[in-house]
PDB file of N, CA and C in Angstrom:
ATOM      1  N   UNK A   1      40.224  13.951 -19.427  1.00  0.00           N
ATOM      2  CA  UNK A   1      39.079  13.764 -18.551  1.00  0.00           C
ATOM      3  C   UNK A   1      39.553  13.934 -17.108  1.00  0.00           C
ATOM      4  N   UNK A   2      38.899  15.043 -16.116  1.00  0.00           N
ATOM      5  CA  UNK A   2      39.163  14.990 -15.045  1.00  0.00           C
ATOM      6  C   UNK A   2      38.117  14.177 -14.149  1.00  0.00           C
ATOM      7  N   UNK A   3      38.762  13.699 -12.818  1.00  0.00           N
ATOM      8  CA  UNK A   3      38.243  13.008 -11.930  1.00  0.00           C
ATOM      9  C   UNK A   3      36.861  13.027 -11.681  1.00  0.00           C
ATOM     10  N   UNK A   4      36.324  14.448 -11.841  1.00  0.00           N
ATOM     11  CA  UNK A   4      34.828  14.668 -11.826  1.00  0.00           C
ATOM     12  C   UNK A   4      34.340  13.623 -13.034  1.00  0.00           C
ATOM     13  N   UNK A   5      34.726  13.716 -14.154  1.00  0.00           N
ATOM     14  CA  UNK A   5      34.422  12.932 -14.791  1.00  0.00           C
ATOM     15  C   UNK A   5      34.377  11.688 -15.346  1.00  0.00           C
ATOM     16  N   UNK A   6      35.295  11.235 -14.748  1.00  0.00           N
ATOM     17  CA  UNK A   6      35.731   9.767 -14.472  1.00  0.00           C
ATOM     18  C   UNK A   6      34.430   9.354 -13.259  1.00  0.00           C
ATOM     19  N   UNK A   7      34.638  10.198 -12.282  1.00  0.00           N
ATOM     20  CA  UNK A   7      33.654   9.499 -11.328  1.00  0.00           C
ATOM     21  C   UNK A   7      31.734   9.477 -11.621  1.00  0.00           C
ATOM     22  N   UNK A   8      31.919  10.456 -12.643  1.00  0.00           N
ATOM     23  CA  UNK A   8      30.138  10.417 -12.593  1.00  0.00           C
ATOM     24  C   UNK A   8      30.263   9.402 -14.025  1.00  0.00           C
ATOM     25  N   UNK A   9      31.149   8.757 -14.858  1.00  0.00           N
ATOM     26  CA  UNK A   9      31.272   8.127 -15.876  1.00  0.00           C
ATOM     27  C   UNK A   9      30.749   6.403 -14.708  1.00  0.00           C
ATOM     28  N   UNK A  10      31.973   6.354 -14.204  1.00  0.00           N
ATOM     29  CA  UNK A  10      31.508   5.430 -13.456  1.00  0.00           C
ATOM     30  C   UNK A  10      30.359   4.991 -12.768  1.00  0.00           C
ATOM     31  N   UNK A  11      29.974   6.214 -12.012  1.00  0.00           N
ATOM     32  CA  UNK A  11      28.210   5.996 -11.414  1.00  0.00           C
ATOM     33  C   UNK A  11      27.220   6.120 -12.827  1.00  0.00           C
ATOM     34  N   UNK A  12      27.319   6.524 -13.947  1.00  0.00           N
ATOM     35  CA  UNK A  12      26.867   6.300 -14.978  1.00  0.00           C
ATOM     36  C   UNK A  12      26.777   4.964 -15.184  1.00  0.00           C
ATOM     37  N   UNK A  13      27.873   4.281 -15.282  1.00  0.00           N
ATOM     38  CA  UNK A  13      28.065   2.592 -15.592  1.00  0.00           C
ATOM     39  C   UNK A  13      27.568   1.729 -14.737  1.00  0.00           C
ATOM     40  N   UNK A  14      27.207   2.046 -13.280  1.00  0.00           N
ATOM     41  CA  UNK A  14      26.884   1.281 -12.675  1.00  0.00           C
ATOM     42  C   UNK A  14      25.720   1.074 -12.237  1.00  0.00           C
ATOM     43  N   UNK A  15      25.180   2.406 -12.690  1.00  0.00           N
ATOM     44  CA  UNK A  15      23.514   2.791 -12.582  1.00  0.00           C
ATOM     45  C   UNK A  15      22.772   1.990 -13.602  1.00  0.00           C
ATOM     46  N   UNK A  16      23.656   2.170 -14.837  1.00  0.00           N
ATOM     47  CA  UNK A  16      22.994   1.724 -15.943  1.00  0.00           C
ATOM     48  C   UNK A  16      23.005  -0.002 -15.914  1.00  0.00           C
ATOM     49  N   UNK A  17      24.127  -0.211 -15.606  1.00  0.00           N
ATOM     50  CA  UNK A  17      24.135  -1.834 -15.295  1.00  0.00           C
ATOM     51  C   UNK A  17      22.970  -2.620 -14.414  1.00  0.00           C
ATOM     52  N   UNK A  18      23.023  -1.803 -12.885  1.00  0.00           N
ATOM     53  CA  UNK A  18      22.222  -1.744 -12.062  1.00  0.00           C
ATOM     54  C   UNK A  18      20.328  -1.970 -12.589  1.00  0.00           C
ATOM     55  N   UNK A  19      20.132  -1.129 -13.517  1.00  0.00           N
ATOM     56  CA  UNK A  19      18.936  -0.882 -14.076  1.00  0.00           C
ATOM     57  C   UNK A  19      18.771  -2.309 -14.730  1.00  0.00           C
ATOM     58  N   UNK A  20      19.428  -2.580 -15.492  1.00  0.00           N
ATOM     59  CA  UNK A  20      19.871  -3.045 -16.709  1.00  0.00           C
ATOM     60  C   UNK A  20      19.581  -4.880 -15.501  1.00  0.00           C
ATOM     61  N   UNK A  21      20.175  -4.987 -14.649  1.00  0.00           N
ATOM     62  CA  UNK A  21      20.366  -6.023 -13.933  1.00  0.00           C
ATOM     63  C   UNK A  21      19.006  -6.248 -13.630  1.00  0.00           C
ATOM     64  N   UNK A  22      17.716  -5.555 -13.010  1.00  0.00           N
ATOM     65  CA  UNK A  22      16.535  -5.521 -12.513  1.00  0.00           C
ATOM     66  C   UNK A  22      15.885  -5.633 -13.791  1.00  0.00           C
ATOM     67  N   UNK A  23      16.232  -5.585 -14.839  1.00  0.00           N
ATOM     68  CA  UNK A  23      15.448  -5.763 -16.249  1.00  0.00           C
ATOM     69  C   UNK A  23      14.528  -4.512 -16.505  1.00  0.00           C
ATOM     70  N   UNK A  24      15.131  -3.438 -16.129  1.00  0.00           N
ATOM     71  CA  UNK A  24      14.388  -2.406 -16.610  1.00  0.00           C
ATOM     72  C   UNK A  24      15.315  -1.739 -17.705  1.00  0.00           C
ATOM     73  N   UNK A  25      13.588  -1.086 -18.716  1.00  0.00           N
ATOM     74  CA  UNK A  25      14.641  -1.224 -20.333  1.00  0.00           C
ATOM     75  C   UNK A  25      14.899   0.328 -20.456  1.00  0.00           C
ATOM     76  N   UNK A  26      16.309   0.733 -19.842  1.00  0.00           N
ATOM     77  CA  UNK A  26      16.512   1.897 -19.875  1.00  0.00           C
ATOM     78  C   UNK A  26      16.654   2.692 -21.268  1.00  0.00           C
ATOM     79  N   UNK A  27      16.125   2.060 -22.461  1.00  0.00           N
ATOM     80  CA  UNK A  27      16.029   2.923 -23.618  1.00  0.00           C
ATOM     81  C   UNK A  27      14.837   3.984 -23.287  1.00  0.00           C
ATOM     82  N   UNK A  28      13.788   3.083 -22.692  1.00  0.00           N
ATOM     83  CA  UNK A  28      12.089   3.769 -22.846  1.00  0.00           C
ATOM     84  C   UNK A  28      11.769   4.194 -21.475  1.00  0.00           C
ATOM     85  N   UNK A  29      12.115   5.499 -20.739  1.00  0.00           N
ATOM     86  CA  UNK A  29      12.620   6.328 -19.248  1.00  0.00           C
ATOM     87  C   UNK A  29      10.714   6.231 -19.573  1.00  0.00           C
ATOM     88  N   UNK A  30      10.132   6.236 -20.128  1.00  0.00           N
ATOM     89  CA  UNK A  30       8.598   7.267 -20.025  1.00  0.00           C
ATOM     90  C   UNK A  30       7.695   5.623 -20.127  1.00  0.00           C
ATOM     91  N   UNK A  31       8.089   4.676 -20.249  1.00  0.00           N
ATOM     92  CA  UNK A  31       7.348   2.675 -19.845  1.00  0.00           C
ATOM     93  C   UNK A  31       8.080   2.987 -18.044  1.00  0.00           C
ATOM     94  N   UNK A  32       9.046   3.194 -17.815  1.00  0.00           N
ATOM     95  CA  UNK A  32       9.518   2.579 -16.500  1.00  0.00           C
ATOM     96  C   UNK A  32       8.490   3.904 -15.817  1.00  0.00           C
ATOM     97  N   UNK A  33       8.288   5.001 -15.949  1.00  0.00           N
ATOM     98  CA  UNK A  33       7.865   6.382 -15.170  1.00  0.00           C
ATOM     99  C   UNK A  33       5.722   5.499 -15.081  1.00  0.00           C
ATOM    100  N   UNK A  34       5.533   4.939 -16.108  1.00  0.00           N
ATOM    101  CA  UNK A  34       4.695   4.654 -16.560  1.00  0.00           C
ATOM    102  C   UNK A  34       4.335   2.921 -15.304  1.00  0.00           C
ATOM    103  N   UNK A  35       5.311   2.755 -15.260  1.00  0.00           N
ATOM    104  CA  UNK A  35       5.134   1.085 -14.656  1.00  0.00           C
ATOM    105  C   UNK A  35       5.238   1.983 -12.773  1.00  0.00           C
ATOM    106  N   UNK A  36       6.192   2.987 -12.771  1.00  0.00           N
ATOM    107  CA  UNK A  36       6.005   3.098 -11.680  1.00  0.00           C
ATOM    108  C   UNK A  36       4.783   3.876 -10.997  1.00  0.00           C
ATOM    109  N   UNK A  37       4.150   4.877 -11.732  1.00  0.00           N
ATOM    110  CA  UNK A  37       3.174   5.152 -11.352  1.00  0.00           C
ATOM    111  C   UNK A  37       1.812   3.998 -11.345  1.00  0.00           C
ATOM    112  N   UNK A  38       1.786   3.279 -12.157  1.00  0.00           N
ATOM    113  CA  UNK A  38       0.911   1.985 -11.496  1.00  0.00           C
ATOM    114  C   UNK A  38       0.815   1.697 -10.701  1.00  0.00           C
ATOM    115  N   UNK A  39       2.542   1.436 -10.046  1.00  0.00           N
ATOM    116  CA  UNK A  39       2.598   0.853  -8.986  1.00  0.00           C
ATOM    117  C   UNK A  39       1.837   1.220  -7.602  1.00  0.00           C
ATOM    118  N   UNK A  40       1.971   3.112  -8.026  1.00  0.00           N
ATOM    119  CA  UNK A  40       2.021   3.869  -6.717  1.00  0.00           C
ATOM    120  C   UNK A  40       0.324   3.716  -6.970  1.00  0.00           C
ATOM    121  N   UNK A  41      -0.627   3.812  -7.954  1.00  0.00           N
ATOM    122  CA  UNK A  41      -2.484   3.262  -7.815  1.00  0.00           C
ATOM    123  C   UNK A  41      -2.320   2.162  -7.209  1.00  0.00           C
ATOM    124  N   UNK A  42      -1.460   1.196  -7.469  1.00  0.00           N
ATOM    125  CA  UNK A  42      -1.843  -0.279  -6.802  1.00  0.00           C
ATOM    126  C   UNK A  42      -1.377  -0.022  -5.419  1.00  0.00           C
ATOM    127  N   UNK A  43      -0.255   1.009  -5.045  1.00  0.00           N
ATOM    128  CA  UNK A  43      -0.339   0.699  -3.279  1.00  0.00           C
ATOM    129  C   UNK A  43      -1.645   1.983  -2.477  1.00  0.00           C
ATOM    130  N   UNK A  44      -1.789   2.745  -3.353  1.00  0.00           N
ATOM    131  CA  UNK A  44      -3.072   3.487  -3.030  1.00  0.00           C
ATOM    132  C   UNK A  44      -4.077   2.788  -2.317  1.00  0.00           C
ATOM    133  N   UNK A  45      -4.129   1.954  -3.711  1.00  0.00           N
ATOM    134  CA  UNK A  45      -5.315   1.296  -3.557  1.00  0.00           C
ATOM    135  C   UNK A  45      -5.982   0.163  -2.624  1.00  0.00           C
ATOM    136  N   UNK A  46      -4.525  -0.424  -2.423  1.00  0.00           N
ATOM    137  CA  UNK A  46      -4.601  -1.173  -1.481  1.00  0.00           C
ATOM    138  C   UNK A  46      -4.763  -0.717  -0.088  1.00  0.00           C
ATOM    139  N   UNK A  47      -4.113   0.304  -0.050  1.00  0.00           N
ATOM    140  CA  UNK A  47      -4.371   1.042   1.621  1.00  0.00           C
ATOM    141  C   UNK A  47      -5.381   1.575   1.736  1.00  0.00           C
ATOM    142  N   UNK A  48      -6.430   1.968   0.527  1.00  0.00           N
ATOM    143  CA  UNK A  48      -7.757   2.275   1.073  1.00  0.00           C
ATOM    144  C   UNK A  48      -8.878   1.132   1.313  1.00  0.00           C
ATOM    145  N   UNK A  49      -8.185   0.236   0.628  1.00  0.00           N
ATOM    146  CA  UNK A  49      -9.050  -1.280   0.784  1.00  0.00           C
ATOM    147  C   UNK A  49      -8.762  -1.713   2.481  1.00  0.00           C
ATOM    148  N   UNK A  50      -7.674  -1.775   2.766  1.00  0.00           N
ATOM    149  CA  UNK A  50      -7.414  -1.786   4.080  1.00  0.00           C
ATOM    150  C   UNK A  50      -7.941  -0.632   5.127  1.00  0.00           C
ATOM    151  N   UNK A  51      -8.028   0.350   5.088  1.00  0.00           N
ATOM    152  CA  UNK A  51      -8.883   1.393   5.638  1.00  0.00           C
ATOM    153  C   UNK A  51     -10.474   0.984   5.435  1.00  0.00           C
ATOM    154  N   UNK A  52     -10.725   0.789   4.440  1.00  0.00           N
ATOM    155  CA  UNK A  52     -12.004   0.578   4.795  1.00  0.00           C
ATOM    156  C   UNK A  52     -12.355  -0.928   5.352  1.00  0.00           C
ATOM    157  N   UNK A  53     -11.960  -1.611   5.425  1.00  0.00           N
ATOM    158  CA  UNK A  53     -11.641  -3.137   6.052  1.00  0.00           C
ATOM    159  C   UNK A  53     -11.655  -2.841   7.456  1.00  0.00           C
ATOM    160  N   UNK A  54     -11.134  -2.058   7.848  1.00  0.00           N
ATOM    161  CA  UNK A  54     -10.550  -1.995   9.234  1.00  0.00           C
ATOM    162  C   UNK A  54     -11.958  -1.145   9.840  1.00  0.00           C
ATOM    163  N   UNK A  55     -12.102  -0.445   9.098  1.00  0.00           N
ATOM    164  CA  UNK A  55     -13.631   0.167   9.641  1.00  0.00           C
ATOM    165  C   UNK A  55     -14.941  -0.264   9.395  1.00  0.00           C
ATOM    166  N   UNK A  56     -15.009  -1.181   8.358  1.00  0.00           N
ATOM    167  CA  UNK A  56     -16.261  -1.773   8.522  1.00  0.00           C
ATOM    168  C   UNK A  56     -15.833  -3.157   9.578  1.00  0.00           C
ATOM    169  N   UNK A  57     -14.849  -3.545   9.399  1.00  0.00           N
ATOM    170  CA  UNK A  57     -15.244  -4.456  11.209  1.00  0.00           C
ATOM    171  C   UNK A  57     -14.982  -3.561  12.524  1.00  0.00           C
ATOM    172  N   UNK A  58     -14.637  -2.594  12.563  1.00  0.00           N
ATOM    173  CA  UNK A  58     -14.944  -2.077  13.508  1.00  0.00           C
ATOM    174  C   UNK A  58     -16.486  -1.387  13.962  1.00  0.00           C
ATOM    175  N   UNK A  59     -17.512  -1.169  12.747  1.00  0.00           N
ATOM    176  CA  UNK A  59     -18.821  -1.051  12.461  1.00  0.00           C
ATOM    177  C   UNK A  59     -19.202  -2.514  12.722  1.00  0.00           C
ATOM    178  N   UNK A  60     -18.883  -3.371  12.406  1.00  0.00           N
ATOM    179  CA  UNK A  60     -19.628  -4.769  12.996  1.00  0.00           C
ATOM    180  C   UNK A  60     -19.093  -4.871  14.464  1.00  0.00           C
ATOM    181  N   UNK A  61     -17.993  -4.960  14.959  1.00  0.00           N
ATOM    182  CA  UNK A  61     -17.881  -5.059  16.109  1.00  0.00           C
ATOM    183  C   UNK A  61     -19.271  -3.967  17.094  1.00  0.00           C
ATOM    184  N   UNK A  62     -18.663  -2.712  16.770  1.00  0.00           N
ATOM    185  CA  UNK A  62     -19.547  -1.871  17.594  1.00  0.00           C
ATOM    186  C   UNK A  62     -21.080  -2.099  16.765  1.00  0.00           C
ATOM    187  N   UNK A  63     -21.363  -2.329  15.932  1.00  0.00           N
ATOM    188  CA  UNK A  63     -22.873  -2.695  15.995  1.00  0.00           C
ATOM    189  C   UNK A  63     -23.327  -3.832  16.765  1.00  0.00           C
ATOM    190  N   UNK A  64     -22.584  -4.942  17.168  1.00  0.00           N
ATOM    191  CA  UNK A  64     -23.144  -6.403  17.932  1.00  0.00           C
ATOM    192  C   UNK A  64     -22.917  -5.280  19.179  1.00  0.00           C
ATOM    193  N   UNK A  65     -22.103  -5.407  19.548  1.00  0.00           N
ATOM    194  CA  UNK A  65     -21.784  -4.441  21.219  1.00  0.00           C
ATOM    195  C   UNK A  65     -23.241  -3.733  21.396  1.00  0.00           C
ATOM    196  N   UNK A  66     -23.827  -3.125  20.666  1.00  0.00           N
ATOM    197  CA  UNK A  66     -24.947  -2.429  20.809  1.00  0.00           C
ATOM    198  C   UNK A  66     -25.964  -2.923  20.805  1.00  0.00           C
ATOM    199  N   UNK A  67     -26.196  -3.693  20.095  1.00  0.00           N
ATOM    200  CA  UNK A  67     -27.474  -5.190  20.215  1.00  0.00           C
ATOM    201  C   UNK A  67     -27.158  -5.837  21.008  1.00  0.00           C
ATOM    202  N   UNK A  68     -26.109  -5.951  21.668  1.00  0.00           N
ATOM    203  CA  UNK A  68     -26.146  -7.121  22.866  1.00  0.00           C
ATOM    204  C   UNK A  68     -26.640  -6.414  24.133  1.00  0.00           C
ATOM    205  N   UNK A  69     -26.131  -4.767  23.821  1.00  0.00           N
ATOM    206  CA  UNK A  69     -26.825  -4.076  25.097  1.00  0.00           C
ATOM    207  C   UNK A  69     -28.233  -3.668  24.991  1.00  0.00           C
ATOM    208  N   UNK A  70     -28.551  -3.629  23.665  1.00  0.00           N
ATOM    209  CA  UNK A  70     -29.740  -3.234  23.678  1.00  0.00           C
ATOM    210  C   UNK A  70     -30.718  -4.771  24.158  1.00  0.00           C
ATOM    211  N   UNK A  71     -30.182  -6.013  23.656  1.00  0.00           N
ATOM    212  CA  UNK A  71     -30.704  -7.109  24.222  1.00  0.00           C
ATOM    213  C   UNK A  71     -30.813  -7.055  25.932  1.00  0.00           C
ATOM    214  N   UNK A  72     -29.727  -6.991  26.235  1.00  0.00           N
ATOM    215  CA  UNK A  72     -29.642  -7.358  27.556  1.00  0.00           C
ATOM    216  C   UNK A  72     -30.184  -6.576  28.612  1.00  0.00           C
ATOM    217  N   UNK A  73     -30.607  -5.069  28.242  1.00  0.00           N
ATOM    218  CA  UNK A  73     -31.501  -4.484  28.862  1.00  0.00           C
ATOM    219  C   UNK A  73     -32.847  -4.126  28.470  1.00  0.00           C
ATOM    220  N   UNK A  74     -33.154  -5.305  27.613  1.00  0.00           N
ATOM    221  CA  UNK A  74     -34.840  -6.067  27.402  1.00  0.00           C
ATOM    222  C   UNK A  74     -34.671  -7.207  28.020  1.00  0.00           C
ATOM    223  N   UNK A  75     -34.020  -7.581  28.819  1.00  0.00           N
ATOM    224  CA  UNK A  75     -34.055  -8.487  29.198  1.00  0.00           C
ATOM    225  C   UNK A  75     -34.080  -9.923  28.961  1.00  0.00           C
ATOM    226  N   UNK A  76     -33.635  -9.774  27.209  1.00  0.00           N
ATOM    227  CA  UNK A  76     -33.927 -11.266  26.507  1.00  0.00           C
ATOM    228  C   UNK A  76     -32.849 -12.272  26.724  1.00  0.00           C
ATOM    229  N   UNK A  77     -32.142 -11.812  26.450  1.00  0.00           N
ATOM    230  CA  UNK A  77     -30.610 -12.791  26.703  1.00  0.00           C
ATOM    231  C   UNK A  77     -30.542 -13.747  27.384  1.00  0.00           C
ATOM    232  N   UNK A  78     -30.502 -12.823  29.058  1.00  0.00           N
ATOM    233  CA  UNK A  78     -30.106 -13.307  30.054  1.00  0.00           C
ATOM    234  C   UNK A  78     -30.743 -13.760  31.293  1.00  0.00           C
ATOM    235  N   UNK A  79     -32.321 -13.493  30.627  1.00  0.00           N
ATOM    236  CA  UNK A  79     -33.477 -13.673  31.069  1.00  0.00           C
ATOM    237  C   UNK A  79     -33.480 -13.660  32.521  1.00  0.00           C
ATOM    238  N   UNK A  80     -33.139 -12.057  32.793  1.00  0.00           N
ATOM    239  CA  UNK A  80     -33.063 -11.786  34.388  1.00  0.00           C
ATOM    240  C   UNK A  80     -34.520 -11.259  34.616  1.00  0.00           C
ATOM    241  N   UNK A  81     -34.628 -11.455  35.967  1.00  0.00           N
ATOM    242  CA  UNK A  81     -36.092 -10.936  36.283  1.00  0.00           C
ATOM    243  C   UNK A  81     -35.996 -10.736  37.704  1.00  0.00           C
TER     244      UNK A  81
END
């Protein structure tokens, strides 16, 4: 066995340990491909929940802003005269 192979034997062993340490069951490569693409819907998903979060209060913000101007130049508010 040359060194090339000694060394990818080793990153073999330590990968697998590595895996093996995080409790992922490196027999079944197509459950872990499977758990990780979940993962990547669940952070999808979450960032469009947050996108739209962020824009419907920014739709409430700028909708009061607009009723307060539309109030205040009927004159109700601030009951200038």
């Amino acid at each position: 066995m040359d060194d090339k192979e000694q060394i990818r034997e080793i990153i073999r062993d330590a990968v697998r340990e590595t895996l093996i340490s995080l409790g992922v069951d490196i027999e079944d490569p197509i459950a872990l491909q499977k758990d990780f693409a979940h993962l990547r819907t669940w952070r999808e998903s979450t960032d469009s929940f947050k996108t739209h979060s962020v824009k419907a209060a920014l739709f409430t913000l700028v909708s009061g802003a607009i009723g307060l101007i539309i109030l205040w130049f009927r004159e109700d508010i601030f009951h200038i005269k």
